[in-house]
Protein backbone atom coordinates (compact mmCIF):
# COMPACT_ATOMS: atom_id res chain seq x y z
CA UNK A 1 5.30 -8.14 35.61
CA UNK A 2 2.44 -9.29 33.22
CA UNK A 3 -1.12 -8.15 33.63
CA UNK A 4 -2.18 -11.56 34.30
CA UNK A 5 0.01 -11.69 37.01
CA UNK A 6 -0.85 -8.33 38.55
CA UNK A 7 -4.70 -9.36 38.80
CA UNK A 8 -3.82 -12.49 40.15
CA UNK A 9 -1.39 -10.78 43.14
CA UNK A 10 -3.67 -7.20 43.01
CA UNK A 11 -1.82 -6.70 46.57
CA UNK A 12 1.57 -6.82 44.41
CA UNK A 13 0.66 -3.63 42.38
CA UNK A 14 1.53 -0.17 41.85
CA UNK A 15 0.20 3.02 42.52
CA UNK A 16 0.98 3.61 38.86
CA UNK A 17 -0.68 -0.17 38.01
CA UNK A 18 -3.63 0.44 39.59
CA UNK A 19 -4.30 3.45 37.73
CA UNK A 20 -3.89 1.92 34.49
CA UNK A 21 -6.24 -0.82 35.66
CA UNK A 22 -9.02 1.75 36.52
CA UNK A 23 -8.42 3.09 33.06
CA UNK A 24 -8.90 -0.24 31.57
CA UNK A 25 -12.06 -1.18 34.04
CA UNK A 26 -15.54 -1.59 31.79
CA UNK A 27 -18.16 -3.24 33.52
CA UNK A 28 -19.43 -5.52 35.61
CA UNK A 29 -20.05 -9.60 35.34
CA UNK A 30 -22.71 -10.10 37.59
CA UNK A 31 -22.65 -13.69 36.87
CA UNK A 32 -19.17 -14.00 39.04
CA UNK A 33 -19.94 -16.01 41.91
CA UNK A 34 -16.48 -13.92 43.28
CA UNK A 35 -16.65 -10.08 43.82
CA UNK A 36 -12.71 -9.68 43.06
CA UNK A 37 -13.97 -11.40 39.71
CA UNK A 38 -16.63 -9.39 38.88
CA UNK A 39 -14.50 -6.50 37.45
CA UNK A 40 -14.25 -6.89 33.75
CA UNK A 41 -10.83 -5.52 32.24
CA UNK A 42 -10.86 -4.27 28.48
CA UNK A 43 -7.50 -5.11 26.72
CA UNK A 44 -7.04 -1.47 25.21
CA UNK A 45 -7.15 -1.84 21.42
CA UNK A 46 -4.25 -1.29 19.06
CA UNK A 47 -4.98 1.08 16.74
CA UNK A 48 -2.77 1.61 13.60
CA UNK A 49 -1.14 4.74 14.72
CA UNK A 50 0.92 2.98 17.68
CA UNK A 51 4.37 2.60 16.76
CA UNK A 52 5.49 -1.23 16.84
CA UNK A 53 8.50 -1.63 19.77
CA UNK A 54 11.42 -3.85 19.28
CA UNK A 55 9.56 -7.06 20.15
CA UNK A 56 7.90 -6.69 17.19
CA UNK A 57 9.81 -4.00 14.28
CA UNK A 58 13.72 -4.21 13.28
CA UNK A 59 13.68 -8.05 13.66
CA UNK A 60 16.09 -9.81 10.97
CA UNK A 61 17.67 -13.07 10.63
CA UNK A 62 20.92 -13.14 11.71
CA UNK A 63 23.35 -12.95 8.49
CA UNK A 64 27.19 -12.86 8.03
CA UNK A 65 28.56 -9.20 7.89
CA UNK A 66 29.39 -8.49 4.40
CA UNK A 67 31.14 -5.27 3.13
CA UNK A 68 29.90 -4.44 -0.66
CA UNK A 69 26.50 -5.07 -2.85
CA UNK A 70 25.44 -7.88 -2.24
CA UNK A 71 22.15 -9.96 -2.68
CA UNK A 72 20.02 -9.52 0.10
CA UNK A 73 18.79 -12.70 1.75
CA UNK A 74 14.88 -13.57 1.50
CA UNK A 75 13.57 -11.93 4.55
CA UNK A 76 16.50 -10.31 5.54
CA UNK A 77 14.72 -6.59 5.23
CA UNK A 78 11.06 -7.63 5.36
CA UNK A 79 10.40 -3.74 5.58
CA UNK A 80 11.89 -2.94 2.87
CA UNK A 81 9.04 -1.89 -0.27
CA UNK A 82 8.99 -1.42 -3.42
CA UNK A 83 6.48 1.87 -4.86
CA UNK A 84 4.41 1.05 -7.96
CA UNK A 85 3.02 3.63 -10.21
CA UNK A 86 1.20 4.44 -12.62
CA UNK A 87 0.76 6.87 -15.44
CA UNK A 88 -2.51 8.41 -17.73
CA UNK A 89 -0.51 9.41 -20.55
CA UNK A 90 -0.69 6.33 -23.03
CA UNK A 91 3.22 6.91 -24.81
CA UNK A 92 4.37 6.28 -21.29
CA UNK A 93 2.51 2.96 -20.33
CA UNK A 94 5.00 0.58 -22.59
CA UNK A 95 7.81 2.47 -20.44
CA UNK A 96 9.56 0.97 -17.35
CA UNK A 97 8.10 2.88 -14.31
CA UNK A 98 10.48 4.78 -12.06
CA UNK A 99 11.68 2.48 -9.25
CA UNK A 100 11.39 3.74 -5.54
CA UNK A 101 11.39 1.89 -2.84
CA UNK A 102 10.04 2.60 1.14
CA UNK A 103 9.77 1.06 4.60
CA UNK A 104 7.11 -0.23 6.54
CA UNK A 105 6.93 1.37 9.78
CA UNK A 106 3.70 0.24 11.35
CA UNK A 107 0.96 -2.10 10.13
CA UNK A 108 -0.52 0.62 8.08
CA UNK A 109 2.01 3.64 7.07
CA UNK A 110 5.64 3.25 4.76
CA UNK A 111 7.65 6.34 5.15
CA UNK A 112 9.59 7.31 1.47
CA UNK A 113 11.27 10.03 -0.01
CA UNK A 114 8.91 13.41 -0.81
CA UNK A 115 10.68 13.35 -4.12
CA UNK A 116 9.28 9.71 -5.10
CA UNK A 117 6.04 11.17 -5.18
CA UNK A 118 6.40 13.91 -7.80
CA UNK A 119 7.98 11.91 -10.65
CA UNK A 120 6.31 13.35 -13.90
CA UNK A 121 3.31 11.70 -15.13
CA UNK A 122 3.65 8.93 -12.78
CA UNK A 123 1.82 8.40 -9.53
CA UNK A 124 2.28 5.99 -6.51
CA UNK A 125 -0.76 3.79 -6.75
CA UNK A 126 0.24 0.54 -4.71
CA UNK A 127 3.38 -0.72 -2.89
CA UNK A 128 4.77 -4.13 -2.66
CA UNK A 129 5.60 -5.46 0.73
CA UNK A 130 7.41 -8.98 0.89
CA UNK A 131 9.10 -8.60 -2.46
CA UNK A 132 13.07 -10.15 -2.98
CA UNK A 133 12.69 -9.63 -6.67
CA UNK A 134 11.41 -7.15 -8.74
CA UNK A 135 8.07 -8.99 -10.51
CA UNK A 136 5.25 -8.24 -12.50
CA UNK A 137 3.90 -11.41 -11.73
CA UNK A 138 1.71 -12.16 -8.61
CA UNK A 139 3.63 -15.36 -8.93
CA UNK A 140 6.45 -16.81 -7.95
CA UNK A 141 9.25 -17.13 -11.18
CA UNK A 142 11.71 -20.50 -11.00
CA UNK A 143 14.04 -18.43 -9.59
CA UNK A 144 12.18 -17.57 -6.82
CA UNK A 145 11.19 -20.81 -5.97
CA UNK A 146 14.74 -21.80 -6.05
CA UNK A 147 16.28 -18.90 -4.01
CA UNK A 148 13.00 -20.17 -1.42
CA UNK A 149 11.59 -15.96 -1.64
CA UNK A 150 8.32 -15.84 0.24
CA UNK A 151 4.98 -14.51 -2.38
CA UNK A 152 5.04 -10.59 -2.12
CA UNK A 153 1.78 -8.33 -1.70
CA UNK A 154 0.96 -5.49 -3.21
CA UNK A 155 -1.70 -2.99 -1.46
CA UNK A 156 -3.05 0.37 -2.50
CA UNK A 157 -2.29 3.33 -1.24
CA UNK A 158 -5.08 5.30 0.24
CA UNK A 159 -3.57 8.65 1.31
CA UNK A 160 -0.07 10.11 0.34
CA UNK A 161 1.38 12.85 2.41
CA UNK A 162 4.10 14.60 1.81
CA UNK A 163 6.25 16.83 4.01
CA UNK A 164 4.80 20.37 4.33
CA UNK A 165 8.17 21.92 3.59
CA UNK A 166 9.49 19.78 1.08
CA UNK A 167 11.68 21.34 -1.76
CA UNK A 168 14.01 20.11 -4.37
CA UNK A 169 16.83 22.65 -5.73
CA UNK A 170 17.03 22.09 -9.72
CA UNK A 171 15.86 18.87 -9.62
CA UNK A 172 19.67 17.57 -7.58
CA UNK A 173 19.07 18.20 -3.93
CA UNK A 174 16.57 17.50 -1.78
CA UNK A 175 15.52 19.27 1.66
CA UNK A 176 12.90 17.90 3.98
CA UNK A 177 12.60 14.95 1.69
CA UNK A 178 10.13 12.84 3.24
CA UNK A 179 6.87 11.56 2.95
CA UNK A 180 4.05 9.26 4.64
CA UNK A 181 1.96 6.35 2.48
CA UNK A 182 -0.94 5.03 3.82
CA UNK A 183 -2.09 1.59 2.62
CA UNK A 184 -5.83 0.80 1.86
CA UNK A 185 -6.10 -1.74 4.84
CA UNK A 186 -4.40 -3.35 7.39
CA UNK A 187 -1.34 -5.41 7.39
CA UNK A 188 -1.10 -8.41 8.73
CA UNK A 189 3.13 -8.95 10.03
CA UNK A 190 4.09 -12.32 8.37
CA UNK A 191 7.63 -13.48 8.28
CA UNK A 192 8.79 -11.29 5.08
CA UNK A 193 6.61 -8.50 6.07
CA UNK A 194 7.69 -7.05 9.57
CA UNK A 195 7.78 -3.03 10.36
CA UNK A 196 11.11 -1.33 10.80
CA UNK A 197 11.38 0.60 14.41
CA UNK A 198 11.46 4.10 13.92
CA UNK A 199 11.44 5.29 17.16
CA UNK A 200 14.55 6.60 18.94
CA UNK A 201 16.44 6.70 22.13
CA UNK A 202 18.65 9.80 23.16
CA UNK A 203 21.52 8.63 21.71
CA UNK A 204 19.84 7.78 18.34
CA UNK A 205 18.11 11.08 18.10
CA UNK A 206 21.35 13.16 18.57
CA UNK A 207 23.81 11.24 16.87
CA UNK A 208 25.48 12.02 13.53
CA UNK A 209 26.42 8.37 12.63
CA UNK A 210 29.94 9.55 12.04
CA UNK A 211 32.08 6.55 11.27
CA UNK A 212 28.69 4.41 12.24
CA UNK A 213 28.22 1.41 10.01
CA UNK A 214 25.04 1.44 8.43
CA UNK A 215 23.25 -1.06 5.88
CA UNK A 216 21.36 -0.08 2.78
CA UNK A 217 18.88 -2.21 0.86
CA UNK A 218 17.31 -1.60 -2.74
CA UNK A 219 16.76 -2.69 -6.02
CA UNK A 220 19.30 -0.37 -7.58
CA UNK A 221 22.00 -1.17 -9.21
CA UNK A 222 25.69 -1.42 -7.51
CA UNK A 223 28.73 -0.61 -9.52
CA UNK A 224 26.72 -0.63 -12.78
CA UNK A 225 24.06 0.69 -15.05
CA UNK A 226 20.42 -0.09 -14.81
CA UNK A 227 18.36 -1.76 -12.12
CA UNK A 228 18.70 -5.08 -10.04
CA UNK A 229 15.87 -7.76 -10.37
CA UNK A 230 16.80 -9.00 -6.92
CA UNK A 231 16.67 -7.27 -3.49
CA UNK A 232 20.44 -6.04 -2.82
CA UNK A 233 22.23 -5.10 0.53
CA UNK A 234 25.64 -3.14 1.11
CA UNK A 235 27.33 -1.91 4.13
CA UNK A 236 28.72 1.77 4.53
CA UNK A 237 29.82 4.40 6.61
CA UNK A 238 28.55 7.69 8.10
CA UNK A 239 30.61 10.75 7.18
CA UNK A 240 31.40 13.92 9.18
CA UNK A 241 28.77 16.24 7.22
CA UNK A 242 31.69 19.18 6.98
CA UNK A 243 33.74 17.18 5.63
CA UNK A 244 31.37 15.11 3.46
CA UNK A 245 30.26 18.98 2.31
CA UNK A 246 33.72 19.97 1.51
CA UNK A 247 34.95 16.89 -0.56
CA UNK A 248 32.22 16.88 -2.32
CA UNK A 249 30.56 19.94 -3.10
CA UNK A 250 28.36 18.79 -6.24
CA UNK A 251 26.31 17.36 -3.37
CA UNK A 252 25.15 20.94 -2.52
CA UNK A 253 24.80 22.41 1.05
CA UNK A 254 24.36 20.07 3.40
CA UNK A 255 22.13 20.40 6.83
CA UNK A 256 23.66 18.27 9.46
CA UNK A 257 20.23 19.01 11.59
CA UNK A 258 17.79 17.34 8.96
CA UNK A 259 20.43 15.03 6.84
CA UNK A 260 23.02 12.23 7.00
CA UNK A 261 26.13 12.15 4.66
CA UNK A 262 27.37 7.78 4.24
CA UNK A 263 29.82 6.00 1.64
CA UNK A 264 31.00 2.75 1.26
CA UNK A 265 34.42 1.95 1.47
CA UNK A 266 34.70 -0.14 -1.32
CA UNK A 267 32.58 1.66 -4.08
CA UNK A 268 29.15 0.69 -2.65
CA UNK A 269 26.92 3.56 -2.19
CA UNK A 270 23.04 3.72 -2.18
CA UNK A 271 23.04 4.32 -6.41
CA UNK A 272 20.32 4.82 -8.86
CA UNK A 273 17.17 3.38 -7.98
CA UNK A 274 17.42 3.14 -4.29
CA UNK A 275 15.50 6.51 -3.70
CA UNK A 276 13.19 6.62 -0.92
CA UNK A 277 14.93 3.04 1.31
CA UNK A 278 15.84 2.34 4.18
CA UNK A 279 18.95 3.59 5.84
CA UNK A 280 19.71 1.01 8.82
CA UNK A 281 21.80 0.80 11.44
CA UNK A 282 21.83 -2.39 13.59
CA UNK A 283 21.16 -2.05 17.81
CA UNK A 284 22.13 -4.95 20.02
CA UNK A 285 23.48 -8.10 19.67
CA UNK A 286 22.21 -11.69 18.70
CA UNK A 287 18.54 -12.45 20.07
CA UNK A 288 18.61 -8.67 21.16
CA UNK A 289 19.51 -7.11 17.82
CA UNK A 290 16.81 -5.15 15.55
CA UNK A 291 16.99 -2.78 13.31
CA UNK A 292 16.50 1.25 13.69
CA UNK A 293 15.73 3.41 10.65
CA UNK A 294 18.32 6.16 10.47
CA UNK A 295 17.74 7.29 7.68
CA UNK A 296 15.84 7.73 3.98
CA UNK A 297 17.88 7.96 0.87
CA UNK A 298 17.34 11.59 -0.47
CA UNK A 299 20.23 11.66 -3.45
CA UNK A 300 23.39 11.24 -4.16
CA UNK A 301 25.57 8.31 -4.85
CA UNK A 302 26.36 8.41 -8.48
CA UNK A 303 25.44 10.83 -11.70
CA UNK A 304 25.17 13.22 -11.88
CA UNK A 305 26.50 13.56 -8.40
CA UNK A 306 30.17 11.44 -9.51
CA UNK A 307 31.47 8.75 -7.34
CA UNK A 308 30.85 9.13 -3.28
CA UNK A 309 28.43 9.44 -1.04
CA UNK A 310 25.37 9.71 -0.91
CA UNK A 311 23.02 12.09 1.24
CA UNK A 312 19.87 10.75 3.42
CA UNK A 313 17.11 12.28 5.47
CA UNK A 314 17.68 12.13 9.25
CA UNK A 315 14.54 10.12 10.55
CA UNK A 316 15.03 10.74 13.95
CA UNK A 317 14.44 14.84 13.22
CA UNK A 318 11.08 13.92 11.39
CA UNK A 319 10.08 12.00 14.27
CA UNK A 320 7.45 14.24 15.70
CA UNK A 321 6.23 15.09 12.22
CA UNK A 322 5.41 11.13 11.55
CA UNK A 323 3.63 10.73 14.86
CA UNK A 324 1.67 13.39 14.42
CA UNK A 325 0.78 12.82 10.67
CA UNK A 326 -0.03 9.60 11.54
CA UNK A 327 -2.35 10.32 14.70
CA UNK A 328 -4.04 13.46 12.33
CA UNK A 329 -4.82 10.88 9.99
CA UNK A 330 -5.92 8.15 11.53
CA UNK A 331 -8.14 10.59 13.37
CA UNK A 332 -10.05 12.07 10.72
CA UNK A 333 -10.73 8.59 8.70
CA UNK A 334 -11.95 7.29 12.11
CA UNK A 335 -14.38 10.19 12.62
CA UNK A 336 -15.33 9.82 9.14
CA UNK A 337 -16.38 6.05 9.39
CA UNK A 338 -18.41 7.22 12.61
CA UNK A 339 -20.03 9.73 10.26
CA UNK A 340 -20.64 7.26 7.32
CA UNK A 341 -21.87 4.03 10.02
CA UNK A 342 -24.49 6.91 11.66
């Protein structure tokens, strides 16, 4: 039942409703000619720490279920980011920037890989939300105008945070490989930017993805050298981490609390250049479908690993860690504007 229902039928409600409508009471309209309309009720704000639900994150256009690398339909992902950095150190500015890429998960915060944020000389200065192909341009190119992809936006980052207990082994593996961006301002959700739901149900939070089939989405390159100028998709599979461990032991010891082992059947895996995206799994069906992030690609997936899979960070174990990075932060720069306004 709405709110605007339960005020017009206040017989109707709760014990429960009622409370929440005494939390939500502020004042009184003396102007009412009514006493049951004097009460004024204050919509509670949404502030940028409240995780989007499913009537507004995971929401994708239906597409045809493809097994391989594909090319990613505009808007298919609209979560999906791409990190830009920068660098001080003038021999490096004529070189192409490391790609990483991220997902927005509310209108304000894009969770990435820890390890995207401690590439040498280069630092995370903006990210791109909206983008279908990679673009120096604020502009659309022909090809984009062709292919119909929506203008991207790129917004700087205000605050990067990086898990506490983040560390890499030689420079291969990854543990705890997560980490928080905060963008400069608000987001507005359009239709090719849209938040990715993050937060999970029992099931989610416990599950292993064994033999689950999940999507990918990046701008690395599939089957081949180099990068991809255009957003690309692939479907895999989830692995039992023992045996994902023992086939493949360059991929180093494996944590099935914290980490989730996936390969694609047909030589798609997450590759070069994907570091940091979205590992998806689809929930429901047709007009309730969306799209739950299981996962953050950590490493893996080609050299120096070899061919196979490729290892992700389990969102669902970082869950708590997000919220409350999120509320922490949001806290502090709130009390700080109170500070700087008085």
């Amino acid at each position: 039942m709405s709110m605007l229902n339960l005020m017009l039928r206040p017989r109707a409600m709760t014990n429960y409703q009622r409370a929440q409508f005494r939390n939500t009471y502020c004042g009184i309209d003396n102007n009412a000619k009514e006493l049951v309309h004097r009460a004024l009720v204050c919509c509670p704000r949404i502030q940028s720490w409240d995780l989007p639900d499913t009537s507004v994150c995971g929401q994708s256009p239906p597409t045809p279920y493809i097994v391989g690398g594909y090319e990613a339909l505009p808007n298919e992902f609209p979560w999906t980011s791409l990190l830009l950095y920068k660098t001080d150190v003038p021999s490096l500015r004529d070189r192409r920037p490391p790609i990483c890429a991220g997902s927005l998960i509310t209108n304000r915060y894009v969770l990435t890989a820890a390890h995207c944020l401690e590439v040498n000389n280069f630092t995370v200065t903006e990210v791109r939300l909206g983008a279908h192909f990679i673009s120096t341009s604020s502009d659309k190119t022909e090809s984009e105008q062709k292919k119909g992809a929506p203008t991207h936006l790129d917004i700087k980052v205000s605050l990067s945070i990086k898990h506490e207990q983040y560390y890499p082994i030689n420079g291969r593996y990854h543990y705890n490989d997560i980490a928080l961006l905060r963008l400069e301002s608000w987001v507005a959700y359009t239709t090719n930017i849209k938040p990715i739901c993050i937060s999970p149900d029992f099931e989610l939070a416990y599950s292993s993805f064994e033999n689950r089939s999940l999507k990918i989405a990046g701008w690395g390159s599939y089957g081949g050298p180099g990068y991809s100028s255009v957003l690309l998709s692939g479907t895999i599979i989830g692995m039992n981490m023992e045996n994902c461990s023992s086939r493949f032991p360059s991929l180093g010891i494996l944590d099935k609390d914290i980490q989730i082992c996936a390969m694609g059947q047909h030589g798609t895996d997450t590759g070069r250049g994907d570091s940091g995206g979205p590992l998806m799994l689809s929930v429901g069906r047709d007009v309730h479908q969306f799209y739950y992030l299981a996962g953050i690609t950590s490493y893996g997936g080609g050299p120096p690993y070899g061919s196979g899979p490729a290892i992700y960070t389990k969102t669902s174990s970082f869950f708590r860690w997000i919220t409350d990075k999120i509320y922490e932060t949001e806290k502090a720069a709130h009390k700080t504007n109170l500070i700087t306004r008085y």
